[in-house]
C-alpha atoms as a PDB file:
ATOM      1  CA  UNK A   1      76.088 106.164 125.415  1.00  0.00           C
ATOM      2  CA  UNK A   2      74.646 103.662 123.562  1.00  0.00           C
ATOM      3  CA  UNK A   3      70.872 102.558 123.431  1.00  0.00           C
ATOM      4  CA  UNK A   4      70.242 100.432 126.579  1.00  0.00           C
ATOM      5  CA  UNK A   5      66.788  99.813 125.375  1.00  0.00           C
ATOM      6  CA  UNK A   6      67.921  97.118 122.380  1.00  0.00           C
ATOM      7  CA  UNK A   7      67.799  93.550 123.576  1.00  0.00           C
ATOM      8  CA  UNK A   8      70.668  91.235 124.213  1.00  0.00           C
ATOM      9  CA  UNK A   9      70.284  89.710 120.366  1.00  0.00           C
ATOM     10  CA  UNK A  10      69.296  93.011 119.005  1.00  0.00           C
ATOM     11  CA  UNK A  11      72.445  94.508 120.179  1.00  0.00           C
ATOM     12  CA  UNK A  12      74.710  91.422 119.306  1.00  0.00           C
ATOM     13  CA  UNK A  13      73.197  91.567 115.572  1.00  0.00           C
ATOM     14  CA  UNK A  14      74.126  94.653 115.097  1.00  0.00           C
ATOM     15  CA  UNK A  15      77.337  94.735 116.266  1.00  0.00           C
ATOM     16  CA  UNK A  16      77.919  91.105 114.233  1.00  0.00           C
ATOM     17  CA  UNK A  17      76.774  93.060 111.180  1.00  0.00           C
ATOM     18  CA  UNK A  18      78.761  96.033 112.112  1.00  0.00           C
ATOM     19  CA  UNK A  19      81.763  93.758 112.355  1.00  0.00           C
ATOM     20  CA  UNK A  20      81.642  92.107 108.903  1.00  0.00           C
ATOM     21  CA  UNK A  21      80.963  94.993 106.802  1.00  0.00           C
ATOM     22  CA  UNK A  22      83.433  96.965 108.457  1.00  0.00           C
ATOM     23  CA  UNK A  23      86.092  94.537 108.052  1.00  0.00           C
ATOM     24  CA  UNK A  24      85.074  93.996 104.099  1.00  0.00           C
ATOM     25  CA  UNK A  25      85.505  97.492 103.880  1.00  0.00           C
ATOM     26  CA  UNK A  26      88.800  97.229 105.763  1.00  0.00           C
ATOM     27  CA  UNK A  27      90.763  94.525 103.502  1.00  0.00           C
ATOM     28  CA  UNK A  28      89.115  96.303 100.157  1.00  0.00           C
ATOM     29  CA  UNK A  29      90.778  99.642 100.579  1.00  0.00           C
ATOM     30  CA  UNK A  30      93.241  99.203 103.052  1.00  0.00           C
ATOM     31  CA  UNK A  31      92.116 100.415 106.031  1.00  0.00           C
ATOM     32  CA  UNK A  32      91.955  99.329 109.709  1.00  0.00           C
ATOM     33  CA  UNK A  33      88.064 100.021 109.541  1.00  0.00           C
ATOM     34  CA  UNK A  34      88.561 102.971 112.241  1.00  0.00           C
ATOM     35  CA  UNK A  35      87.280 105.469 109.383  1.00  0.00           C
ATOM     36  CA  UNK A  36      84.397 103.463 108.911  1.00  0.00           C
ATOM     37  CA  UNK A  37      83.473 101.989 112.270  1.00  0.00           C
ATOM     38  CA  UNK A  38      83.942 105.451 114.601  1.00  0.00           C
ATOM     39  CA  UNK A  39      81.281 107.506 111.988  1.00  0.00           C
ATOM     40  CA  UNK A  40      78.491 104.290 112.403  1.00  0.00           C
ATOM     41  CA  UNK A  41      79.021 103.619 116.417  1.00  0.00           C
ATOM     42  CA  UNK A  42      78.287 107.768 116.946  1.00  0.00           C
ATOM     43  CA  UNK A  43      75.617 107.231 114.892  1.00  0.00           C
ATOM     44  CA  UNK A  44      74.185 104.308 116.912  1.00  0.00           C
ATOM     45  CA  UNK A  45      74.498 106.513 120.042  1.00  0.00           C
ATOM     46  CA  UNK A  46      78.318 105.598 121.359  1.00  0.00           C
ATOM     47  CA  UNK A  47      80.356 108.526 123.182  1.00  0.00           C
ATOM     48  CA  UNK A  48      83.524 109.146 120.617  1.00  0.00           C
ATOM     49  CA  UNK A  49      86.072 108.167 123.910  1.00  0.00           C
ATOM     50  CA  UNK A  50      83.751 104.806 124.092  1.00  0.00           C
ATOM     51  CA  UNK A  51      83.844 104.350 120.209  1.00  0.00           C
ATOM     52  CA  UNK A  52      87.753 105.056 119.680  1.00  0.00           C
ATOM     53  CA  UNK A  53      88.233 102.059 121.984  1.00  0.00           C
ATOM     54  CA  UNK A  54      86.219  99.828 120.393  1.00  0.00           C
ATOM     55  CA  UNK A  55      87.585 100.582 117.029  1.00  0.00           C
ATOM     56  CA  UNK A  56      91.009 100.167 118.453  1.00  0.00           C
ATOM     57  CA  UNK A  57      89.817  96.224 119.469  1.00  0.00           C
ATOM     58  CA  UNK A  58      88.977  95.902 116.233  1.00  0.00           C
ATOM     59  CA  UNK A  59      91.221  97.019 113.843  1.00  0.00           C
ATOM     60  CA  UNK A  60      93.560  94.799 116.062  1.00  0.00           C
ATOM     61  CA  UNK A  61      91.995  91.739 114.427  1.00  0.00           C
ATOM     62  CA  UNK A  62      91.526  93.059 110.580  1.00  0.00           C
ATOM     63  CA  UNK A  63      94.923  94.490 109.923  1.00  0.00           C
ATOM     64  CA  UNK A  64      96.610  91.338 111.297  1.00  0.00           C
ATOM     65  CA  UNK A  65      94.693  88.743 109.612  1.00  0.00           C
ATOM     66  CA  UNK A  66      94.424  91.167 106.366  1.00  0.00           C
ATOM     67  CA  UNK A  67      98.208  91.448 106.471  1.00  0.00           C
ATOM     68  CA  UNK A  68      98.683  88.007 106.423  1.00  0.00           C
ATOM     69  CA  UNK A  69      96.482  87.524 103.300  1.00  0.00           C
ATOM     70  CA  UNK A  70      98.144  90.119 101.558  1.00  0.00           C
ATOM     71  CA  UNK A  71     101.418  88.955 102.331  1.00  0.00           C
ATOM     72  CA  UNK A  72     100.431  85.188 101.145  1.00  0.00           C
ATOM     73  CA  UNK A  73      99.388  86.990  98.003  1.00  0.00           C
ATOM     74  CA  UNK A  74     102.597  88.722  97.537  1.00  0.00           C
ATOM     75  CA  UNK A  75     102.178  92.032  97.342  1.00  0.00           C
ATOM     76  CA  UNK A  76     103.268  93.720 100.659  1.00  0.00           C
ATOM     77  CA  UNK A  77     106.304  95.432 100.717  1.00  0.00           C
ATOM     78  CA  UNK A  78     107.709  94.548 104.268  1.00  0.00           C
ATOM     79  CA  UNK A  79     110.589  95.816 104.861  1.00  0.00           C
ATOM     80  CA  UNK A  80     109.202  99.556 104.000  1.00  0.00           C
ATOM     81  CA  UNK A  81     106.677  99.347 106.212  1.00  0.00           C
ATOM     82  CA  UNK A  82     108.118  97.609 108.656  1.00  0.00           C
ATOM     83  CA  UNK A  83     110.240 100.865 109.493  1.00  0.00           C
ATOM     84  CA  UNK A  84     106.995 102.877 108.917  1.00  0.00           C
ATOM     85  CA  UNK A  85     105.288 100.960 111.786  1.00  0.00           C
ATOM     86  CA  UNK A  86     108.249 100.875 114.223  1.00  0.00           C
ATOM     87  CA  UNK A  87     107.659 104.856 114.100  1.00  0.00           C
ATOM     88  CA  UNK A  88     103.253 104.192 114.255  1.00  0.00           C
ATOM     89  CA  UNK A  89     103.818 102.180 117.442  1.00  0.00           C
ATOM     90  CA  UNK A  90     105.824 104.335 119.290  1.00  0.00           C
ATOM     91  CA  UNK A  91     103.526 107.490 118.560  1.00  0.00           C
ATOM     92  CA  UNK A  92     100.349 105.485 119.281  1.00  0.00           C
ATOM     93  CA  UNK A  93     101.609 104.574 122.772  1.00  0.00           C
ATOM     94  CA  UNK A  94     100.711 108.267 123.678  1.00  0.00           C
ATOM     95  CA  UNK A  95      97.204 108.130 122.391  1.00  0.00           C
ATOM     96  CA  UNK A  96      95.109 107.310 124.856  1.00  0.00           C
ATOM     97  CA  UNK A  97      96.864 110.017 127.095  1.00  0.00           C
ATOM     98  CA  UNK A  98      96.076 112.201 124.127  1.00  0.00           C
ATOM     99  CA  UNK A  99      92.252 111.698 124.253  1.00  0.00           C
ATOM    100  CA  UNK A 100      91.945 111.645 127.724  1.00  0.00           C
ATOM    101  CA  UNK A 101      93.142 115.251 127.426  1.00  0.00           C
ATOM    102  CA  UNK A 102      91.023 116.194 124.560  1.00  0.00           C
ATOM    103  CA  UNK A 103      87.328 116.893 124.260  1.00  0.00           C
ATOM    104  CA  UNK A 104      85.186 115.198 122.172  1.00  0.00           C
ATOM    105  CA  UNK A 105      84.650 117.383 119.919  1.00  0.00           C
ATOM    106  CA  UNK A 106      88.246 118.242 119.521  1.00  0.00           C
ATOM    107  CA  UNK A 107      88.317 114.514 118.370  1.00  0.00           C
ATOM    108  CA  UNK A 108      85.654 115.300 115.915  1.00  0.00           C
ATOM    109  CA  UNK A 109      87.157 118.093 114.194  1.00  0.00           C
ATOM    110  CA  UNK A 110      90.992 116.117 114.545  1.00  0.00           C
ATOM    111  CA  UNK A 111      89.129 113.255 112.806  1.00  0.00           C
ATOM    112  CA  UNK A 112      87.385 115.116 109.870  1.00  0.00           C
ATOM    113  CA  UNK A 113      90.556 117.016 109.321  1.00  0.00           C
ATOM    114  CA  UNK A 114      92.380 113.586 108.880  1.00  0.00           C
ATOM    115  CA  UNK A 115      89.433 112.479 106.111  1.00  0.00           C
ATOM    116  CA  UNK A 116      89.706 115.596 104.586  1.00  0.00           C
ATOM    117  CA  UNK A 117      93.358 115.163 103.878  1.00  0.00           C
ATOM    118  CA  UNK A 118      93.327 111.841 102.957  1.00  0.00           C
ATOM    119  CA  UNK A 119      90.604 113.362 100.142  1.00  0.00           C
ATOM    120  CA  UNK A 120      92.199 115.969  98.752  1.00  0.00           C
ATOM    121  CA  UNK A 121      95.114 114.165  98.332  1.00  0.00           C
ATOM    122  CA  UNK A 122      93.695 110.904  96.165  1.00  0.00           C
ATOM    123  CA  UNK A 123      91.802 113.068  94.819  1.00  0.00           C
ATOM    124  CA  UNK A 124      94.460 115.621  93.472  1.00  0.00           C
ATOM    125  CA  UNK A 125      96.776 112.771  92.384  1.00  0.00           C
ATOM    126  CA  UNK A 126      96.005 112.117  88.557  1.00  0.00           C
ATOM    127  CA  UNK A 127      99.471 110.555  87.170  1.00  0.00           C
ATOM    128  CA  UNK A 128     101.321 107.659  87.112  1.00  0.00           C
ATOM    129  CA  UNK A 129     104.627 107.597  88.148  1.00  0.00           C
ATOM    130  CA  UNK A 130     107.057 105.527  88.787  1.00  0.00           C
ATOM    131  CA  UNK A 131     107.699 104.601  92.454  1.00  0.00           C
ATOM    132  CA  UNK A 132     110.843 106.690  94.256  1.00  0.00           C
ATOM    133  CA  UNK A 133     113.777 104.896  95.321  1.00  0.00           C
ATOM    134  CA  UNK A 134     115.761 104.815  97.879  1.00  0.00           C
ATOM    135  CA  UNK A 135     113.722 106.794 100.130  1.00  0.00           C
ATOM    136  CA  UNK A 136     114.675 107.903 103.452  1.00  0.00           C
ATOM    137  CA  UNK A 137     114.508 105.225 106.881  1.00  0.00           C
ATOM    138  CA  UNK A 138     114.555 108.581 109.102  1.00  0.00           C
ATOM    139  CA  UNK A 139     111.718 110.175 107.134  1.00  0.00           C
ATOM    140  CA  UNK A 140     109.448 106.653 106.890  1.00  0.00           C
ATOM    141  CA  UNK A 141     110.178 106.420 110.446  1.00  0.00           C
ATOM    142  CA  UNK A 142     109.001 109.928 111.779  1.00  0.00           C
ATOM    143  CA  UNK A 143     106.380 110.030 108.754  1.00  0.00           C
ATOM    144  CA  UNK A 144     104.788 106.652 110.969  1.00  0.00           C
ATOM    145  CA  UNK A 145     105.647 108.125 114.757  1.00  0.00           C
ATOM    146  CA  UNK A 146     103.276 111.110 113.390  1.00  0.00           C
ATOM    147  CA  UNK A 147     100.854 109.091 111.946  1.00  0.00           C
ATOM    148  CA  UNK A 148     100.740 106.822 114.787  1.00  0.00           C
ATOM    149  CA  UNK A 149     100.161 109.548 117.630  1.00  0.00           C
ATOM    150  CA  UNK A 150      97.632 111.142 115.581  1.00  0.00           C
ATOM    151  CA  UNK A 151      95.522 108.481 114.581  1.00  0.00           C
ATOM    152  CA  UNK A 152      95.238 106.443 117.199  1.00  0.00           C
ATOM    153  CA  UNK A 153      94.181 109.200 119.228  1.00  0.00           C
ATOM    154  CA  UNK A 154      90.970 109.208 117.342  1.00  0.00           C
ATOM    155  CA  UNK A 155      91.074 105.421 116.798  1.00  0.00           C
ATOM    156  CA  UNK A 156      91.772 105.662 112.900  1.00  0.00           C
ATOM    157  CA  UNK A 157      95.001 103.357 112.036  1.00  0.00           C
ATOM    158  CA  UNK A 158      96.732 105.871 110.011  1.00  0.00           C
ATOM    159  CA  UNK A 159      96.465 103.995 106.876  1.00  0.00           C
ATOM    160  CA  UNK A 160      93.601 106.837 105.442  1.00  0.00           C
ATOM    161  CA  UNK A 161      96.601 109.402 105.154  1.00  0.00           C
ATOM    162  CA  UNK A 162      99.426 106.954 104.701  1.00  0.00           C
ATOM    163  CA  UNK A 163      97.833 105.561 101.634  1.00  0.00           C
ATOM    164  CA  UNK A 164      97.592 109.162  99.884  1.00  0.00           C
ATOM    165  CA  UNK A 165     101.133 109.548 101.258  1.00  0.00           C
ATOM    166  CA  UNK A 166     102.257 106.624  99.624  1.00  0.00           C
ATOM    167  CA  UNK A 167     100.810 107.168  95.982  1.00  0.00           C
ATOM    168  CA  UNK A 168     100.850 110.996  95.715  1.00  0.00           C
ATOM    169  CA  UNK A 169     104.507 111.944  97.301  1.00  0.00           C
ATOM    170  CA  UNK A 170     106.266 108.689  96.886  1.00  0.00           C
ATOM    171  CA  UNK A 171     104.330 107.211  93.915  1.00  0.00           C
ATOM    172  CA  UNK A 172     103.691 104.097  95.137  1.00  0.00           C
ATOM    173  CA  UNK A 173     101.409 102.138  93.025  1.00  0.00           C
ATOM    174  CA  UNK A 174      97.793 102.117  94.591  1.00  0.00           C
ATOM    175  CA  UNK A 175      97.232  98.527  95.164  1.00  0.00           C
ATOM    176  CA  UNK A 176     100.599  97.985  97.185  1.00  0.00           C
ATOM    177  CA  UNK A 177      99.748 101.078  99.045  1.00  0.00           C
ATOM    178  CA  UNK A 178      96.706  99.538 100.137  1.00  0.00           C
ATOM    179  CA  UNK A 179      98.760  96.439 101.537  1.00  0.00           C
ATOM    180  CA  UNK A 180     101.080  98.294 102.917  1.00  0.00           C
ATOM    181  CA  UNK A 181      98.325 100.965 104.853  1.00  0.00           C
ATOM    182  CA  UNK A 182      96.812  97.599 106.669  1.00  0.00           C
ATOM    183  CA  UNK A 183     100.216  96.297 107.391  1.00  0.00           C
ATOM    184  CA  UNK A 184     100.784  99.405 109.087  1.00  0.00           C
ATOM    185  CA  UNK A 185      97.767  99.199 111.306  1.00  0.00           C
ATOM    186  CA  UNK A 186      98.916  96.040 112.714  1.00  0.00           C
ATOM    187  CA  UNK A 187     101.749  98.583 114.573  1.00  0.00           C
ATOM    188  CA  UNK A 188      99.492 101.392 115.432  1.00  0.00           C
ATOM    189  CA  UNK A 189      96.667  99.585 116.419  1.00  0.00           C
ATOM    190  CA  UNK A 190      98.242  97.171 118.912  1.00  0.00           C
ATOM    191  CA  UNK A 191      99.993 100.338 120.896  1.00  0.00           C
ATOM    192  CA  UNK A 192      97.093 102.381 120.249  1.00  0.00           C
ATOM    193  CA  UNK A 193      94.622  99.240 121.831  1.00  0.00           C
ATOM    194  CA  UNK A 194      97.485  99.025 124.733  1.00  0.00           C
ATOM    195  CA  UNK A 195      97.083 102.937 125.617  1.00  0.00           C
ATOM    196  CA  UNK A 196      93.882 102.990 125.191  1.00  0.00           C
ATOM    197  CA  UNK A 197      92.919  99.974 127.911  1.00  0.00           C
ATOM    198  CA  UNK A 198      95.175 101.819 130.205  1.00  0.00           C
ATOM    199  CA  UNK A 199      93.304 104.980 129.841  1.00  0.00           C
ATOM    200  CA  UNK A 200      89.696 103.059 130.399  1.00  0.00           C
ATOM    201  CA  UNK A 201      88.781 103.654 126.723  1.00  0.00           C
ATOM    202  CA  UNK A 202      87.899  99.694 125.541  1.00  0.00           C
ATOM    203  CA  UNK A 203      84.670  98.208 125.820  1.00  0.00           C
ATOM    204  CA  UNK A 204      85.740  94.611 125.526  1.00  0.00           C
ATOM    205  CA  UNK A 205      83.107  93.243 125.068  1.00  0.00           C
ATOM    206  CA  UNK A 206      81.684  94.723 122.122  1.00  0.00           C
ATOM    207  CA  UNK A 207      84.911  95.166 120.879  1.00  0.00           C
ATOM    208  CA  UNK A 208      86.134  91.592 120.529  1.00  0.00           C
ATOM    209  CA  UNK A 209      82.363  91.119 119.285  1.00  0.00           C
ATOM    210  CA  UNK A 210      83.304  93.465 116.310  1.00  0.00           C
ATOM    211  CA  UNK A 211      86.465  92.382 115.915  1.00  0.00           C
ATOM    212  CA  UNK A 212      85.655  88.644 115.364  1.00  0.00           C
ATOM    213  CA  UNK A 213      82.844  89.113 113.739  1.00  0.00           C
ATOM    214  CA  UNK A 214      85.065  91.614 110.829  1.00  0.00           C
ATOM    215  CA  UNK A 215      87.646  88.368 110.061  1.00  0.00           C
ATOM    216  CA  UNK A 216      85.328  87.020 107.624  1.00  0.00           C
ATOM    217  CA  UNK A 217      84.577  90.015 105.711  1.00  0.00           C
ATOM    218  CA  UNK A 218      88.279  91.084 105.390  1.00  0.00           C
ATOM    219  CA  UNK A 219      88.695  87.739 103.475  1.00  0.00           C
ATOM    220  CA  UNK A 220      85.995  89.178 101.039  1.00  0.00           C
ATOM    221  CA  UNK A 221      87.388  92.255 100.930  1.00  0.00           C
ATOM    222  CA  UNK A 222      90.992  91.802  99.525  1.00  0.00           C
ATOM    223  CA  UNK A 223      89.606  88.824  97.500  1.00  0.00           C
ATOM    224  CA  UNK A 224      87.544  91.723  95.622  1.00  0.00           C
ATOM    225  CA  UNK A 225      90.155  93.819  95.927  1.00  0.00           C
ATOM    226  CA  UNK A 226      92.652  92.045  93.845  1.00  0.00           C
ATOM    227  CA  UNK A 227      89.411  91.331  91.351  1.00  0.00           C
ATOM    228  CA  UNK A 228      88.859  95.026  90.411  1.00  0.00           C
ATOM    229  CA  UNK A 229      90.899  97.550  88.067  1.00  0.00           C
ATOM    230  CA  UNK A 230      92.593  99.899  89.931  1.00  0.00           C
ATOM    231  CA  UNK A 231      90.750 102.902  88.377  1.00  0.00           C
ATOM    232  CA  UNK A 232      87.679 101.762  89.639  1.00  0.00           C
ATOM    233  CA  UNK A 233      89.074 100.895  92.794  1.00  0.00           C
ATOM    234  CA  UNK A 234      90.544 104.562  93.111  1.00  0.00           C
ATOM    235  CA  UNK A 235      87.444 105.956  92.179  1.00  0.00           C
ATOM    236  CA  UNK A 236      85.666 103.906  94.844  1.00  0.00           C
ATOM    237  CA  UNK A 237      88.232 104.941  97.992  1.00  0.00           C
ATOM    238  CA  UNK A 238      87.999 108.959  96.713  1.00  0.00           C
ATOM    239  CA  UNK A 239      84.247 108.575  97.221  1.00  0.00           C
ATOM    240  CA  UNK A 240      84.668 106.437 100.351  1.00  0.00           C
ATOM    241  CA  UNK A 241      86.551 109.252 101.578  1.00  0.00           C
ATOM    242  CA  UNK A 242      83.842 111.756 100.682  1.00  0.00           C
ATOM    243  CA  UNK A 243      81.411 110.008 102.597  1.00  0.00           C
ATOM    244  CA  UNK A 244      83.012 110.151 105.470  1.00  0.00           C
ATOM    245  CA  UNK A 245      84.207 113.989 105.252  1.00  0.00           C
ATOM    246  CA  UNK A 246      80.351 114.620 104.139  1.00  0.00           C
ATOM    247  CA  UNK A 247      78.756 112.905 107.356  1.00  0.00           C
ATOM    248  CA  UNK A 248      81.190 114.254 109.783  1.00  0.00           C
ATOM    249  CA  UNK A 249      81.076 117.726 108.500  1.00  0.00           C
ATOM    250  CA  UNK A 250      76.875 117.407 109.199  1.00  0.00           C
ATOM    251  CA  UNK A 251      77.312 116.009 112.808  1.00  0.00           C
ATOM    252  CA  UNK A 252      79.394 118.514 113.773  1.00  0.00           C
ATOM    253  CA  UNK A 253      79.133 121.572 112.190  1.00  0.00           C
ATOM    254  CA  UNK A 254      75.223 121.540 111.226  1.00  0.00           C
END
């Protein structure tokens, strides 16, 4: 549980700060900030159930507003990932039932396995190819119901596999994968938040806190995003990504 011992303004500092760095990081690469925000709040002391909920609160607020940048901007492929997240919201209604039954450090290892993926597969992908038509409503749809039972259960949005997905098996270029990873947070996140309250998961508190406080720095984010070459922007996520798989791998294993 977290530190009782931090004052009132201490605590709502933190979790201010917390909030608009995570939700920088969300807009830049994509992400519903789940990745980032679970790692820091065990960190900080939070039990994993206790920490999934909050992220779910939050990634609420980033992928919708971030979405609705991207899509102002014009590069968010709806209709594609509107039939991914169909599938995402479905699957994530089951995750709080899903943690409930597992143990927290099943969610650990579930959740570095997920990084690890999502590494090895940016990192593997080195060519540029053009992006696969006419691909498959079934397979986008069960590709998302996956996605969304899985990570929601550890209070990730999906988007740190999809992306990989996206570029490496379906060649989608890496900047519209992005968009299109956030967009389908909005899904996943919403059931996932739903499932989770029911299950006594959410903090609300401290998660609308976060979740407020990450607006502003998803407007940063996909400003810098659409600022940067994508090769440096790839290089960025991959070691994003490696962070991640580094720090969990040390918590539980050493």
């Amino acid at each position: 549980m977290y530190n009782s011992r931090n004052t009132l303004s201490e605590t709502m500092i933190e979790l201010i700060t917390l909030g608009a760095s995570v939700g920088a990081i969300s807009g830049f690469f994509g992400i519903g900030g789940g990745t980032v925000i679970i790692p820091i709040l065990l960190f900080l002391g939070f039990e994993i159930k206790e920490a999934i909920g909050i992220s779910s609160v939050q990634m609420v607020f980033s992928s919708v507003y971030g979405s609705y940048l991207n899509y102002k901007k014009g590069n968010l492929d709806v209709t594609m990932v509107s039939i991914i997240g169909i599938g995402g919201f479905i699957g994530a209604s089951f995750s709080g039932y899903l943690a409930t039954m597992l143990s927290s450090k099943s969610l650990e290892v579930i959740f570095l396995l997920f990084a690890s993926f999502a590494l090895i597969r940016m990192f593997l992908k080195i060519k540029d190819l053009p992006t696969k038509e006419g691909i498959s409503p079934i397979l986008l749809f069960v590709v998302g119901l996956i996605l969304g039972a899985v990570s929601m259960t550890i209070g990730v949005g999906g988007s740190i596999v999809l992306i990989p997905i996206l570029v490496s098996f379906w060649h989608v270029e890496l900047k519209s994968a992005i968009s299109a990873g956030l967009f389908f947070v909005v899904f996943s996140s919403l059931s996932g938040m739903i499932s989770h309250i029911l299950n006594g998961h959410v903090n609300f508190e401290k998660g609308l806190l976060i979740g407020c406080a990450s607006l502003g720095g998803v407007y940063l984010g996909i400003h810098l995003k659409d600022k940067i070459k994508e090769s440096l922007q790839k290089k960025l996520l991959v070691g994003f990504y490696a962070t991640v798989v580094i720090y969990l791998t040390y918590r539980i294993f050493i």
